[in-house]
C-alpha atoms as a PDB file:
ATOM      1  CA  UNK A   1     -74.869  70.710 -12.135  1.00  0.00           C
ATOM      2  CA  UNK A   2     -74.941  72.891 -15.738  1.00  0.00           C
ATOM      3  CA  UNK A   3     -72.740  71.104 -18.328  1.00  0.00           C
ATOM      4  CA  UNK A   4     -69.842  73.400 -17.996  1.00  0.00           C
ATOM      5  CA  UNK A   5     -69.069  72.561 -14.588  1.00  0.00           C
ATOM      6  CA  UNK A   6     -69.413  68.878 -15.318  1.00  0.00           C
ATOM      7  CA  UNK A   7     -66.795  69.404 -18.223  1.00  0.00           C
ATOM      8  CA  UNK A   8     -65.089  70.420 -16.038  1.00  0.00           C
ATOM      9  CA  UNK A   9     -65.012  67.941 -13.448  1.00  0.00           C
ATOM     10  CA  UNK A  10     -64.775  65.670 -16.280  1.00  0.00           C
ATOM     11  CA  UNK A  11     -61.149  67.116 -17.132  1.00  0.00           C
ATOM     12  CA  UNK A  12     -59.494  67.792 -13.985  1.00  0.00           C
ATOM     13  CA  UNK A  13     -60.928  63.656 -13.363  1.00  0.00           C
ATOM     14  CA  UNK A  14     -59.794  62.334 -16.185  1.00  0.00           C
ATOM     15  CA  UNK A  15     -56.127  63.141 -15.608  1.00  0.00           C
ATOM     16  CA  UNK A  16     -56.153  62.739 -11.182  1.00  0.00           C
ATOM     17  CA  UNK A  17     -53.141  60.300 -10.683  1.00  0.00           C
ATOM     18  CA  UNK A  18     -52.855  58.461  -7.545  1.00  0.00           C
ATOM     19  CA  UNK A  19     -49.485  58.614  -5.101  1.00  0.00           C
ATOM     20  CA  UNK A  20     -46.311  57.382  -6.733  1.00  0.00           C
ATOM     21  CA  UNK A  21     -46.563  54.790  -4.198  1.00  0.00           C
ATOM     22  CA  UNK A  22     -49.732  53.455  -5.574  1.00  0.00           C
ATOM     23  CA  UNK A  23     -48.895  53.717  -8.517  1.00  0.00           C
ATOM     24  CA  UNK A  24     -45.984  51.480  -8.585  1.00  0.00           C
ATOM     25  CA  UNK A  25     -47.993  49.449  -6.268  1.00  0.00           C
ATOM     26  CA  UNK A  26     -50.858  48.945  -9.179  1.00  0.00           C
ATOM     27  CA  UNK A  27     -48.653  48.256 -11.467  1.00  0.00           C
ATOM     28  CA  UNK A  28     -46.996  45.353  -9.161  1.00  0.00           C
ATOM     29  CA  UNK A  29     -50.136  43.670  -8.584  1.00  0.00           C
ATOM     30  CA  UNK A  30     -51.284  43.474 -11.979  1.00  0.00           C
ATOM     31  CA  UNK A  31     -47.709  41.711 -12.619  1.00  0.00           C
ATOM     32  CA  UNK A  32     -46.354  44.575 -15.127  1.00  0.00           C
ATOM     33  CA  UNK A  33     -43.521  46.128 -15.489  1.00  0.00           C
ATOM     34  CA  UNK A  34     -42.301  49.466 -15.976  1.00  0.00           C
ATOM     35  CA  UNK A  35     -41.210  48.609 -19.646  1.00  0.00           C
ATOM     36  CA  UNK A  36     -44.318  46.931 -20.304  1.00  0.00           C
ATOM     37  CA  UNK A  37     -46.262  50.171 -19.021  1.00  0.00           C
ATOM     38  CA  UNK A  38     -44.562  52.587 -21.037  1.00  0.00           C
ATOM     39  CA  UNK A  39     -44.629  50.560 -24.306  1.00  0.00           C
ATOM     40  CA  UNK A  40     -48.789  51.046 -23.315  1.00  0.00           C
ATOM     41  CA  UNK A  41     -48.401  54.848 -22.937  1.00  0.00           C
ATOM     42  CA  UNK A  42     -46.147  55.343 -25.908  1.00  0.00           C
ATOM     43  CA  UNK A  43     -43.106  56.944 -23.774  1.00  0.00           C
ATOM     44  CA  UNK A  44     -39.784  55.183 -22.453  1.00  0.00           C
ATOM     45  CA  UNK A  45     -39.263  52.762 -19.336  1.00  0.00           C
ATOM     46  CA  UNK A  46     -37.235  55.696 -17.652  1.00  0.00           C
ATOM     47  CA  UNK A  47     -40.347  58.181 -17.839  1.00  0.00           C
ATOM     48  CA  UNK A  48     -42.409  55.094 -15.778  1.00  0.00           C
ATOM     49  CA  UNK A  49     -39.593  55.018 -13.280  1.00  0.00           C
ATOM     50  CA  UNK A  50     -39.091  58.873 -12.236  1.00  0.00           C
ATOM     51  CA  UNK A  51     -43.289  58.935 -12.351  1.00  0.00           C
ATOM     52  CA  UNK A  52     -43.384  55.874  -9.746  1.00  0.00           C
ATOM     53  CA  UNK A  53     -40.675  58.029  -7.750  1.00  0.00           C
ATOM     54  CA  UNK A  54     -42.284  60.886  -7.878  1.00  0.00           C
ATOM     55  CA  UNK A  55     -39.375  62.863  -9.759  1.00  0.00           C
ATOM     56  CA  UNK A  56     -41.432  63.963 -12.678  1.00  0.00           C
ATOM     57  CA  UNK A  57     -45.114  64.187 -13.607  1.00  0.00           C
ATOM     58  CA  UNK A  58     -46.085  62.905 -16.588  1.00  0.00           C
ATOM     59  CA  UNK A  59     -47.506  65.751 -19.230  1.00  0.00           C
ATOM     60  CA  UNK A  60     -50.535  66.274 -19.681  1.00  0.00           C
ATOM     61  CA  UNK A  61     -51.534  63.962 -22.705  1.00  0.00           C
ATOM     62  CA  UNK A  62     -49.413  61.200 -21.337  1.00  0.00           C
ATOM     63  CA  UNK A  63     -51.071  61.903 -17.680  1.00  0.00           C
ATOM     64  CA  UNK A  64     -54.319  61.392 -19.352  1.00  0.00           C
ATOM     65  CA  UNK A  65     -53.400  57.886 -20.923  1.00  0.00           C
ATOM     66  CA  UNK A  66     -51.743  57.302 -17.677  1.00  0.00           C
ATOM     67  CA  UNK A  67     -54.611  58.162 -15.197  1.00  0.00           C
ATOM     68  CA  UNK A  68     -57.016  55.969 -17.346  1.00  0.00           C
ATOM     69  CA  UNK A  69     -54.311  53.241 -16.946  1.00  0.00           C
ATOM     70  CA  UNK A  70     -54.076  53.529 -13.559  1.00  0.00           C
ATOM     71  CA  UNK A  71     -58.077  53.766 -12.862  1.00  0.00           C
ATOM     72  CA  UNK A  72     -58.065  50.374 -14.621  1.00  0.00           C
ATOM     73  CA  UNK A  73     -55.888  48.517 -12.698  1.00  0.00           C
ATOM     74  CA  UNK A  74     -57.157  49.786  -9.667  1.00  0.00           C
ATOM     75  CA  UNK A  75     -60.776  48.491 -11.035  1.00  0.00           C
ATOM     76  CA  UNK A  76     -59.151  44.822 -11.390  1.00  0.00           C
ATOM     77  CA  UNK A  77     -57.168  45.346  -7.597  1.00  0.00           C
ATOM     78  CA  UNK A  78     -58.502  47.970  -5.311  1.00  0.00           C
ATOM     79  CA  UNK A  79     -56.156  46.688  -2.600  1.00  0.00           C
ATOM     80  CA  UNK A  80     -53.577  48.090  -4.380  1.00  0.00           C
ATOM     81  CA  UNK A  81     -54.721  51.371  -3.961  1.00  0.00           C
ATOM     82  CA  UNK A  82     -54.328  51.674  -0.325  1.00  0.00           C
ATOM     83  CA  UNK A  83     -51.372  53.437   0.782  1.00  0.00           C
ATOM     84  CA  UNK A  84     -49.010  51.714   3.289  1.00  0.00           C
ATOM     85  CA  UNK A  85     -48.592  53.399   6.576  1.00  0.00           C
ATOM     86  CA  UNK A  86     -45.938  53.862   8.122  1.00  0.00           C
ATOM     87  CA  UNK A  87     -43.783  53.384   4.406  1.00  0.00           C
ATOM     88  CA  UNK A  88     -42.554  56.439   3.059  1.00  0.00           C
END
Protein backbone atom coordinates (compact mmCIF):
# COMPACT_ATOMS: atom_id res chain seq x y z
CA UNK A 1 0.00 0.00 0.00
CA UNK A 2 1.75 3.64 -1.20
CA UNK A 3 1.95 6.00 1.82
CA UNK A 4 -0.97 8.07 0.85
CA UNK A 5 -3.43 5.47 1.18
CA UNK A 6 -1.98 4.38 4.49
CA UNK A 7 -2.40 8.12 5.68
CA UNK A 8 -5.23 7.67 4.98
CA UNK A 9 -6.32 4.70 6.67
CA UNK A 10 -4.36 6.09 9.40
CA UNK A 11 -6.97 9.10 9.73
CA UNK A 12 -10.27 7.74 9.11
CA UNK A 13 -8.68 4.90 12.10
CA UNK A 14 -7.62 7.10 14.33
CA UNK A 15 -10.98 8.76 14.94
CA UNK A 16 -13.51 5.16 14.34
CA UNK A 17 -15.65 5.26 17.61
CA UNK A 18 -17.36 2.22 18.69
CA UNK A 19 -21.47 2.03 19.37
CA UNK A 20 -22.72 4.34 22.08
CA UNK A 21 -23.50 1.21 23.75
CA UNK A 22 -19.95 0.20 23.97
CA UNK A 23 -18.90 2.99 24.70
CA UNK A 24 -20.67 3.56 27.87
CA UNK A 25 -20.07 -0.03 28.39
CA UNK A 26 -16.01 0.62 28.32
CA UNK A 27 -16.22 3.19 30.31
CA UNK A 28 -18.29 1.04 33.06
CA UNK A 29 -15.85 -1.61 33.19
CA UNK A 30 -12.90 0.38 33.64
CA UNK A 31 -14.94 1.91 36.77
CA UNK A 32 -15.09 5.66 35.29
CA UNK A 33 -17.39 7.95 35.11
CA UNK A 34 -18.73 10.27 32.72
CA UNK A 35 -17.22 13.30 34.70
CA UNK A 36 -14.07 11.62 35.11
CA UNK A 37 -13.98 10.98 31.17
CA UNK A 38 -14.60 14.35 30.12
CA UNK A 39 -12.19 16.03 32.60
CA UNK A 40 -9.64 13.43 30.31
CA UNK A 41 -10.94 14.86 26.99
CA UNK A 42 -11.03 18.46 28.08
CA UNK A 43 -14.99 18.93 27.40
CA UNK A 44 -18.00 18.82 30.01
CA UNK A 45 -19.77 15.68 31.70
CA UNK A 46 -22.94 16.54 29.53
CA UNK A 47 -20.92 16.18 26.12
CA UNK A 48 -19.91 12.33 27.61
CA UNK A 49 -23.57 11.74 28.26
CA UNK A 50 -25.37 12.72 24.80
CA UNK A 51 -22.04 10.79 23.10
CA UNK A 52 -22.90 7.50 25.23
CA UNK A 53 -26.63 8.14 23.96
CA UNK A 54 -25.88 8.60 20.80
CA UNK A 55 -27.43 12.27 20.59
CA UNK A 56 -24.32 13.98 19.42
CA UNK A 57 -20.95 13.00 17.96
CA UNK A 58 -18.16 14.32 19.35
CA UNK A 59 -16.06 16.82 16.82
CA UNK A 60 -13.54 15.91 15.24
CA UNK A 61 -10.50 16.83 17.56
CA UNK A 62 -12.40 15.69 20.57
CA UNK A 63 -13.43 12.33 18.50
CA UNK A 64 -9.80 11.84 18.03
CA UNK A 65 -8.87 12.09 21.86
CA UNK A 66 -11.97 10.15 22.34
CA UNK A 67 -11.39 7.18 19.90
CA UNK A 68 -7.79 6.79 21.36
CA UNK A 69 -9.58 6.69 24.79
CA UNK A 70 -11.83 4.30 23.90
CA UNK A 71 -9.19 1.91 21.94
CA UNK A 72 -7.46 1.91 25.35
CA UNK A 73 -9.92 0.73 27.46
CA UNK A 74 -10.99 -1.72 25.18
CA UNK A 75 -7.10 -2.95 25.19
CA UNK A 76 -7.41 -3.36 29.18
CA UNK A 77 -11.31 -5.12 28.69
CA UNK A 78 -12.16 -6.49 25.33
CA UNK A 79 -15.34 -7.96 26.82
CA UNK A 80 -16.57 -4.76 26.98
CA UNK A 81 -16.60 -4.32 23.51
CA UNK A 82 -19.13 -6.83 22.61
CA UNK A 83 -22.45 -5.53 21.97
CA UNK A 84 -25.42 -7.02 23.91
CA UNK A 85 -28.05 -8.69 21.87
CA UNK A 86 -31.12 -8.40 22.18
CA UNK A 87 -30.49 -4.67 24.26
CA UNK A 88 -31.27 -1.80 22.31
Amino acid sequence: MSDPLRRIDALVDADTLPSPRVRQQLRVAAGLTQEEVAHAIGVKRVAVARWEAGLTKPHRSNRLKYAHFLRRLAGKYPAATKEVPGED
